[in-house]
Structure formats: structure tokens, C-alpha cells
C-alpha atoms as a PDB file:
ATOM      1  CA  UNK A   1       0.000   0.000   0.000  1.00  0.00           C
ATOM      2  CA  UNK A   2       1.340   3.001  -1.317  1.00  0.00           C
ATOM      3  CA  UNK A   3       1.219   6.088   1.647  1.00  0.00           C
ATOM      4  CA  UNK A   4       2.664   9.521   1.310  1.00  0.00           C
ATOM      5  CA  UNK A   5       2.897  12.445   3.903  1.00  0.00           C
ATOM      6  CA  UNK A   6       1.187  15.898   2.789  1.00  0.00           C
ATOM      7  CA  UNK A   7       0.474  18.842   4.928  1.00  0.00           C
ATOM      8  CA  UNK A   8       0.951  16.397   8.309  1.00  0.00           C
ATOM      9  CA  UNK A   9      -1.619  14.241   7.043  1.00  0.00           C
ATOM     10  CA  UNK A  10      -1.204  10.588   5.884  1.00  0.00           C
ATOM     11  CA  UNK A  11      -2.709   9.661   2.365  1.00  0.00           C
ATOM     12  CA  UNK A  12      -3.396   6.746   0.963  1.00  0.00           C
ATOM     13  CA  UNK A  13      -1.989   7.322  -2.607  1.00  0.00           C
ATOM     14  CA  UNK A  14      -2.278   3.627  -4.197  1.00  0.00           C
ATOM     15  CA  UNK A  15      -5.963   4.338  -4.604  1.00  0.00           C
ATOM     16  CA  UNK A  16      -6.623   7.980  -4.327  1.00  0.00           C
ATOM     17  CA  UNK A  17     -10.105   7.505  -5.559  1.00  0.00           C
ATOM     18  CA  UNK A  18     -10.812   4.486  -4.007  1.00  0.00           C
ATOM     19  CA  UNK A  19     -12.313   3.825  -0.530  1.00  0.00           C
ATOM     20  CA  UNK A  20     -10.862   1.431   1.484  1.00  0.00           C
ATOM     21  CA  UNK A  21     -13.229   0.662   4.843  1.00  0.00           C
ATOM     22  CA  UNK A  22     -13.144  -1.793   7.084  1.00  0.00           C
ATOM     23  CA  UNK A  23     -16.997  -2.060   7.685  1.00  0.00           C
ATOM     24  CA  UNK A  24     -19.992  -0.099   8.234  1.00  0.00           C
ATOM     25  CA  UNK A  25     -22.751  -0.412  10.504  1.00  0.00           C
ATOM     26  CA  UNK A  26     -26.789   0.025   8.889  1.00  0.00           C
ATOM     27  CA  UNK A  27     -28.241   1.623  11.977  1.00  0.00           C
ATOM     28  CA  UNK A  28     -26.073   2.886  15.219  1.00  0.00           C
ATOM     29  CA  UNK A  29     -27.538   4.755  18.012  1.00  0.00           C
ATOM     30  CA  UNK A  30     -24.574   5.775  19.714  1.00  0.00           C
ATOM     31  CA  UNK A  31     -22.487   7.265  16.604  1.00  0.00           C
ATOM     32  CA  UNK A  32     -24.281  10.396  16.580  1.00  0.00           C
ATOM     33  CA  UNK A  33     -27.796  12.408  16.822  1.00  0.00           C
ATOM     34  CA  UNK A  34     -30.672   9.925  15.704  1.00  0.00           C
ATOM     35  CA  UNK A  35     -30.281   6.580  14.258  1.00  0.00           C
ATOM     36  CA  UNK A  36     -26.938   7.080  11.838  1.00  0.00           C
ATOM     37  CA  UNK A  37     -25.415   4.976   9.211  1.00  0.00           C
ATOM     38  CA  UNK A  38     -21.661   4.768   9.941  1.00  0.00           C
ATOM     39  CA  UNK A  39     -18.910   4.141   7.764  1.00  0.00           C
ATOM     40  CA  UNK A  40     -15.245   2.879   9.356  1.00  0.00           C
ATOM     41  CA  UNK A  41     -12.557   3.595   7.027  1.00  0.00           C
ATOM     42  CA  UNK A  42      -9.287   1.603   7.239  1.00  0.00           C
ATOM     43  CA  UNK A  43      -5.953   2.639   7.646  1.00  0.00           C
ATOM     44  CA  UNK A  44      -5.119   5.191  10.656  1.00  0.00           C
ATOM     45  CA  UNK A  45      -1.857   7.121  11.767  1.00  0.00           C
ATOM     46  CA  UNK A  46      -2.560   7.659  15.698  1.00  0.00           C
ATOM     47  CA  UNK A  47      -2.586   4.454  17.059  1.00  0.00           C
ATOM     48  CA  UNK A  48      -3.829   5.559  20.237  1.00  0.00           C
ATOM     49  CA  UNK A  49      -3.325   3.433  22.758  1.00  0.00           C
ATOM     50  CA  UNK A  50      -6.843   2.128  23.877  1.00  0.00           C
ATOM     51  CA  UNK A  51      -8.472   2.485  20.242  1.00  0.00           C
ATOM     52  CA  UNK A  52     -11.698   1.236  20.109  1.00  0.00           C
ATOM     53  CA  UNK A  53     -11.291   0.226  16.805  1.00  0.00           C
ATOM     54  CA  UNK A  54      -7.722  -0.955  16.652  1.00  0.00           C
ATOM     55  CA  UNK A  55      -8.824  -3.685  13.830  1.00  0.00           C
ATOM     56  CA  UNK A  56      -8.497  -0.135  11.653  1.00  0.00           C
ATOM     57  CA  UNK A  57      -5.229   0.956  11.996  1.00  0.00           C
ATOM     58  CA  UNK A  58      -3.688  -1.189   9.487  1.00  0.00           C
ATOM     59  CA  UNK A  59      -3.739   0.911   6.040  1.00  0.00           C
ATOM     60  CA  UNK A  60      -3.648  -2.338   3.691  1.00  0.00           C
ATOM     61  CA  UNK A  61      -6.405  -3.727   6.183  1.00  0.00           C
ATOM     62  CA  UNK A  62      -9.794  -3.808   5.111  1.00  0.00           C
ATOM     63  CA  UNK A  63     -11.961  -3.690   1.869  1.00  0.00           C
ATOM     64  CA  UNK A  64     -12.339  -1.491  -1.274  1.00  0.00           C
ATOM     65  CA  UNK A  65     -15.876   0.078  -0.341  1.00  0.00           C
ATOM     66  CA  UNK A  66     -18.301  -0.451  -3.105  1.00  0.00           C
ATOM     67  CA  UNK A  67     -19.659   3.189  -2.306  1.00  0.00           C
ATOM     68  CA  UNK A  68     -22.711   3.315  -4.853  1.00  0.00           C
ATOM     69  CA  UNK A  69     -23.769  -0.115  -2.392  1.00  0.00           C
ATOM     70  CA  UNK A  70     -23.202   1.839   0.426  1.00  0.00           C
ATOM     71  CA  UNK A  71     -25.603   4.641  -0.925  1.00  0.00           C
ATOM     72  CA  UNK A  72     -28.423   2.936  -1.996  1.00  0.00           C
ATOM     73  CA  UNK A  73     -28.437   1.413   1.823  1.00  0.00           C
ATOM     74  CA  UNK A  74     -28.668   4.763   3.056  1.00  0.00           C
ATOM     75  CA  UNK A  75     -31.013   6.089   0.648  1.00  0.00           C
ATOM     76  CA  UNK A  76     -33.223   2.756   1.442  1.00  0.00           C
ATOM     77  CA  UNK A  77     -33.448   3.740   5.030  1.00  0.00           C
ATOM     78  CA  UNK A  78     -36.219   6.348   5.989  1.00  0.00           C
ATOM     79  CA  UNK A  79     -35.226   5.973   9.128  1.00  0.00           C
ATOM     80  CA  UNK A  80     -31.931   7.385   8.979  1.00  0.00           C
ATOM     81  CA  UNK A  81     -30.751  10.921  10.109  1.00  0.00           C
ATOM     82  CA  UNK A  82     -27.564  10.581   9.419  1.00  0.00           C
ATOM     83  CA  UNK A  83     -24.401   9.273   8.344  1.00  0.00           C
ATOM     84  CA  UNK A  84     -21.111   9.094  10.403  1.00  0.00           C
ATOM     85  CA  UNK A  85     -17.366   8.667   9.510  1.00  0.00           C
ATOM     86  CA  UNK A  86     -15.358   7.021  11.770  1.00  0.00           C
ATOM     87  CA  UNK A  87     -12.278   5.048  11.988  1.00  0.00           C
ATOM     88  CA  UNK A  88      -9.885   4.451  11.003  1.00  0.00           C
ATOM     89  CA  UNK A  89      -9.016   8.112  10.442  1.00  0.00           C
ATOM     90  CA  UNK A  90     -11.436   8.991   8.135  1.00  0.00           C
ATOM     91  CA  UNK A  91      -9.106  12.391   6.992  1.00  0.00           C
ATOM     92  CA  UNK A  92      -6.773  10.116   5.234  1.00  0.00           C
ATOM     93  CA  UNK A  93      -8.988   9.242   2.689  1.00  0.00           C
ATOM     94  CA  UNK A  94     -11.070  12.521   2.288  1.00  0.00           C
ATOM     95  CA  UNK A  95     -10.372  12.814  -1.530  1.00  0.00           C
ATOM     96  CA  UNK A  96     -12.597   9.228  -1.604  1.00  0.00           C
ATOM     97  CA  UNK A  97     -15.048  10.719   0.853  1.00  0.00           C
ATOM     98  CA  UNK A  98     -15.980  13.815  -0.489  1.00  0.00           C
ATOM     99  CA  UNK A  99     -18.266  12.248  -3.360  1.00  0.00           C
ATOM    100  CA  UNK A 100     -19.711  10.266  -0.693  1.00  0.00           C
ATOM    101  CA  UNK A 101     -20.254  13.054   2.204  1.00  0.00           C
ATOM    102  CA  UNK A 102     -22.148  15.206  -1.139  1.00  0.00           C
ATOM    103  CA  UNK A 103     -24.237  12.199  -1.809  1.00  0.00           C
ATOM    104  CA  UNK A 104     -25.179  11.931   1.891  1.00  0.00           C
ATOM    105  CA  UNK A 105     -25.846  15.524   1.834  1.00  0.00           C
ATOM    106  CA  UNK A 106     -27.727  15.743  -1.356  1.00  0.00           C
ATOM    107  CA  UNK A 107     -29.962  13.475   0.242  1.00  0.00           C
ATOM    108  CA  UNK A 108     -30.830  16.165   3.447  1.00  0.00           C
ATOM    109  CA  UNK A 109     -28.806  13.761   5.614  1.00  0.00           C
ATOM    110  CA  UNK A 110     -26.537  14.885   9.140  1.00  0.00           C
ATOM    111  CA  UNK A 111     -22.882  14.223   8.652  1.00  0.00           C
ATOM    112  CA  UNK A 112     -21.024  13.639  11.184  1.00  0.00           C
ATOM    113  CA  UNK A 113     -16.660  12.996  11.155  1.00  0.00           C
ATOM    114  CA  UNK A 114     -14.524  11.466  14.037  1.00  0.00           C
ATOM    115  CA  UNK A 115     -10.962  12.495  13.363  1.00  0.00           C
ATOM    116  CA  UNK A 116      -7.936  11.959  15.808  1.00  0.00           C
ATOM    117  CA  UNK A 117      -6.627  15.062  14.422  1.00  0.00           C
ATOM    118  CA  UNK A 118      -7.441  18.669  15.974  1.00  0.00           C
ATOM    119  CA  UNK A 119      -9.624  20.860  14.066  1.00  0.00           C
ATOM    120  CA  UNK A 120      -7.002  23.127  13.779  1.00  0.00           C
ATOM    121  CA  UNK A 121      -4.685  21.237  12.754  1.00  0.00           C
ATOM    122  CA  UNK A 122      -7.011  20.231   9.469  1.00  0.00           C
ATOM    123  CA  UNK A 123      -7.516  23.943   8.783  1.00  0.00           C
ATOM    124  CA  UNK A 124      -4.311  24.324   8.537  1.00  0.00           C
ATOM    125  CA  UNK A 125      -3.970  21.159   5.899  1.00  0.00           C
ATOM    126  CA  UNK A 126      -3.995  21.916   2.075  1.00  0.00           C
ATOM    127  CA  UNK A 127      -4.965  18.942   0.483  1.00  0.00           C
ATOM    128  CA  UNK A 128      -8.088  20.053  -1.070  1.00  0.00           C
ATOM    129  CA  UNK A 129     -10.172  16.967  -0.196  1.00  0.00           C
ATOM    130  CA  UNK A 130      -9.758  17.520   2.981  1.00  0.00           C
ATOM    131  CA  UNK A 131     -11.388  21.331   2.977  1.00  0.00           C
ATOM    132  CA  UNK A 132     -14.246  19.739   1.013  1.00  0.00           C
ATOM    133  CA  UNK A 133     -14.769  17.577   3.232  1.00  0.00           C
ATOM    134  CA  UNK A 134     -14.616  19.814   6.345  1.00  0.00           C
ATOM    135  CA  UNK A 135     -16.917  22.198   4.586  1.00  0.00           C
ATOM    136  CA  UNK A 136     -19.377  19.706   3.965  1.00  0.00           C
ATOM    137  CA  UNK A 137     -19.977  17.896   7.546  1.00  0.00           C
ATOM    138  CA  UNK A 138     -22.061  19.045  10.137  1.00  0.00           C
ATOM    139  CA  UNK A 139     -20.192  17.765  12.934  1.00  0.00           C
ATOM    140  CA  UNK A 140     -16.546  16.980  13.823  1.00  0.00           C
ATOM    141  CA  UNK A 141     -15.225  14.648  16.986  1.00  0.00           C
ATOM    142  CA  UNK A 142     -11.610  16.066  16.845  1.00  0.00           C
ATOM    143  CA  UNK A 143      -8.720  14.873  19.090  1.00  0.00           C
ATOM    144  CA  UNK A 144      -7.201  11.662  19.601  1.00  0.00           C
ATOM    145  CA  UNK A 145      -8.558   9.167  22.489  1.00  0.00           C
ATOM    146  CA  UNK A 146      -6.607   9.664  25.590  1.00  0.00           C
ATOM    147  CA  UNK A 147      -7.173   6.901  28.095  1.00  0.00           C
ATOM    148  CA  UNK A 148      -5.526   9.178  31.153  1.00  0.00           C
ATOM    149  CA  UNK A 149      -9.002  11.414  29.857  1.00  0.00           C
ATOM    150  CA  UNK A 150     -10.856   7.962  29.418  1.00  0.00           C
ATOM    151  CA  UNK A 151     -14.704   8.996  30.456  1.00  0.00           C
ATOM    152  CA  UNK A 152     -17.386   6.563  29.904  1.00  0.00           C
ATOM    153  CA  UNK A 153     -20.145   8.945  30.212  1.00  0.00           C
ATOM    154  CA  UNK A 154     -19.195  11.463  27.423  1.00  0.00           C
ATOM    155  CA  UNK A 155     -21.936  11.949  24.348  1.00  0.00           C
ATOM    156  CA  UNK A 156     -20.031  10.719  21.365  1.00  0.00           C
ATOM    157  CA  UNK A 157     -16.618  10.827  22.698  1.00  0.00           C
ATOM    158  CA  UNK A 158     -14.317   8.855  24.312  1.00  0.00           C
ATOM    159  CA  UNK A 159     -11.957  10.932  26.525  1.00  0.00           C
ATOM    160  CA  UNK A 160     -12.228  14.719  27.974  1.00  0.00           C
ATOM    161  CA  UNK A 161      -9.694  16.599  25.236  1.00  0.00           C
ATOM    162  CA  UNK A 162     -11.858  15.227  22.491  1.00  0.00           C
ATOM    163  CA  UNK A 163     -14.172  18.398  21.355  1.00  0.00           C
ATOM    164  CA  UNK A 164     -17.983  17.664  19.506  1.00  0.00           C
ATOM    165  CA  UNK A 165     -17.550  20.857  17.465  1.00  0.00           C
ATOM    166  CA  UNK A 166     -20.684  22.410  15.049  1.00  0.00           C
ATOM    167  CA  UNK A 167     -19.150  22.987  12.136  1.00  0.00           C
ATOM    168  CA  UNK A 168     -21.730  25.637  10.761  1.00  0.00           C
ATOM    169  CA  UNK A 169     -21.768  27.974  13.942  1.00  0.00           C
ATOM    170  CA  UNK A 170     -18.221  27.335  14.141  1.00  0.00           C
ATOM    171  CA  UNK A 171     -17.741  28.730  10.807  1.00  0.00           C
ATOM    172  CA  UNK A 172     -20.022  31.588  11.320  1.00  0.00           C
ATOM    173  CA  UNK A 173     -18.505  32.200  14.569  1.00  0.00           C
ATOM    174  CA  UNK A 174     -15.175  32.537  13.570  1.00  0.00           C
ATOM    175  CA  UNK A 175     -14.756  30.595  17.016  1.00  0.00           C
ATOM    176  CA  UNK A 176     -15.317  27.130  18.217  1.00  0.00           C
ATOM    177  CA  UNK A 177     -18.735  26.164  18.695  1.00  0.00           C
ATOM    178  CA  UNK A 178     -19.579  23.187  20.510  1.00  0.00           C
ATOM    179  CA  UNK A 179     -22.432  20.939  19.817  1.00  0.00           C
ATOM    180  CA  UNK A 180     -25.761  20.376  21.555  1.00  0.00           C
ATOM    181  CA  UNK A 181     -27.579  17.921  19.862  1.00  0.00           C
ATOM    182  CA  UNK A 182     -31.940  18.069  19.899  1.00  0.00           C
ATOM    183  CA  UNK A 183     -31.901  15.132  22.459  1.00  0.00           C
ATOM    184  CA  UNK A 184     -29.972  16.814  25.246  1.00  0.00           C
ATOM    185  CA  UNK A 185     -33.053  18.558  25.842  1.00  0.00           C
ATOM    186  CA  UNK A 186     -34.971  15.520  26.725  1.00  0.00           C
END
């Protein structure tokens, strides 16, 4: 497997258009707001100790997606509200996302990203794909798991440093914006 470093990001260059996963799950409650589709990509850079999904480091490891599969699940599923990248570390493989995250958003779904990088640190990346990709979620889980911040009872995160940032007000902001989701309300 061909991998090249790029504005401190790892790419998967053997297959820049391809999408290599390692599995997806049709209807997780836990992986965001609402009942989500998620997507694990293979092939991650952090290796942080405690991973919960350590089965994705490897970046030969996996499957090449069939992504128009993967999209006809989601658009099969009324149910859905929205569709989650995880990992893996989804970032080094945003040039195969992108057409994906527009599909997902073409159909008026959430999209959600878990990333083991900081959100500043991808703002600061040029690879194109990964601004598309930025620009088009909804939500971003930034920061890699710490298990000295390990906390159990954290929405959608694993350990304290990790951040559930809102994209959109973020953007607007000009300041980071983190996310309440409609069910903390309840």
C-alpha cells in the first residue's frame, strides 16, 4: 500500500479515488444524533493506545468500499438521520469521501466525522479533499482518544480533550462552537 505524507496528514496514494473501509454499521444509536449509518474507514496514523477500533489501523487492512452499495443502503433507510465517519481516520482518505459526504448531503442527511486530528490542525492542511470535506460535515469529533481522559459517560466521545464541534456555527462564529444535539433537551 502506497502512503505519502502531505500537509501532516497521511494519504493513501495507491488508490486515491478508491475507498478502502473496514466495515460499516446500517443503523447505530450511539455514533451520533438519531439513528446514523456509519462508515469505518481503514488505515489510521494515531494508534492511540486504547483504540476502540484498533482492527483499523492497518492501512492495507480492510476492503475497497463499493460506495454506490453503500448509498443505496442509506437512501433505502427512511429511518436514517444521518451518516457518520469514523475510523480508522477517516481524513486520510477525504479525496474518496468527499463524493460520498455530497451524496449523503444531497440526500438532506446529518454528517457527522470522528478524526484523531485537531480541528485546527485540518484547517491548517492543504490537500483540497480535505477542505471539502470539512466544509461539507455538520459535525466533527476532533482529538485523539486519551485513556488518562478515558470517560465513559461522554456523548459521542471517548476521553475529555476530544471536542464535539458544530461545524456551521463554528464557521459563522469565527470561534469554536460546541455541539448540543436536539436530544440533550430531553
Amino acid at each position: 500500500m502506497q502512503r505519502e505524507r502531505r500537509s501532516g496528514i497521511v494519504l493513501n496514494t495507491a488508490f486515491p479515488k478508491e475507498l478502502r473501509i473496514a466495515g460499516t454499521i446500517q443503523d447505530s444509536i450511539v455514533d451520533g444524533p438519531g439513528i446514523r449509518y456509519v462508515i469505518f474507514t481503514q488505515g489510521c496514523p494515531h494508534h492511540c493506545p486504547g483504540c476502540h477500533n484498533p482492527q483499523t489501523h492497518d492501512f492495507a487492512g480492510g476492503h475497497i468500499a463499493d460506495v454506490e452499495q453503500i448509498l443505496e443502503s442509506i437512501r433505502q433507510n427512511p429511518l436514517l438521520s444521518g451518516v457518520t465517519f469514523s475510523g480508522g481516520e477517516p481524513f486520510c482518505q477525504a479525496e474518496a469521501l468527499v463524493p460520498v459526504a455530497e451524496a449523503v448531503k444531497a440526500m438532506h442527511k446529518h454528517l457527522m466525522i470522528y478524526t484523531g486530528y485537531l480541528y485546527e490542525q485540518l484547517l491548517k492542511m492543504e490537500e483540497p479533499g480535505v477542505q471539502r470535506l470539512l466544509k461539507l460535515a455538520d459535525v466533527l469529533v476532533d482529538g485523539p482518544f486519551l485513556m488518562a481522559e478515558r470517560n465513559l459517560t461522554l456523548q459521542y466521545r471517548g476521553s475529555e480533550n476530544q471536542r464535539v464541534i458544530d461545524l456551521a456555527k463554528t464557521r459563522a462564529a469565527g470561534e469554536i462552537i460546541l455541539y448540543k444535539s436536539e436530544y440533550d433537551e430531553l
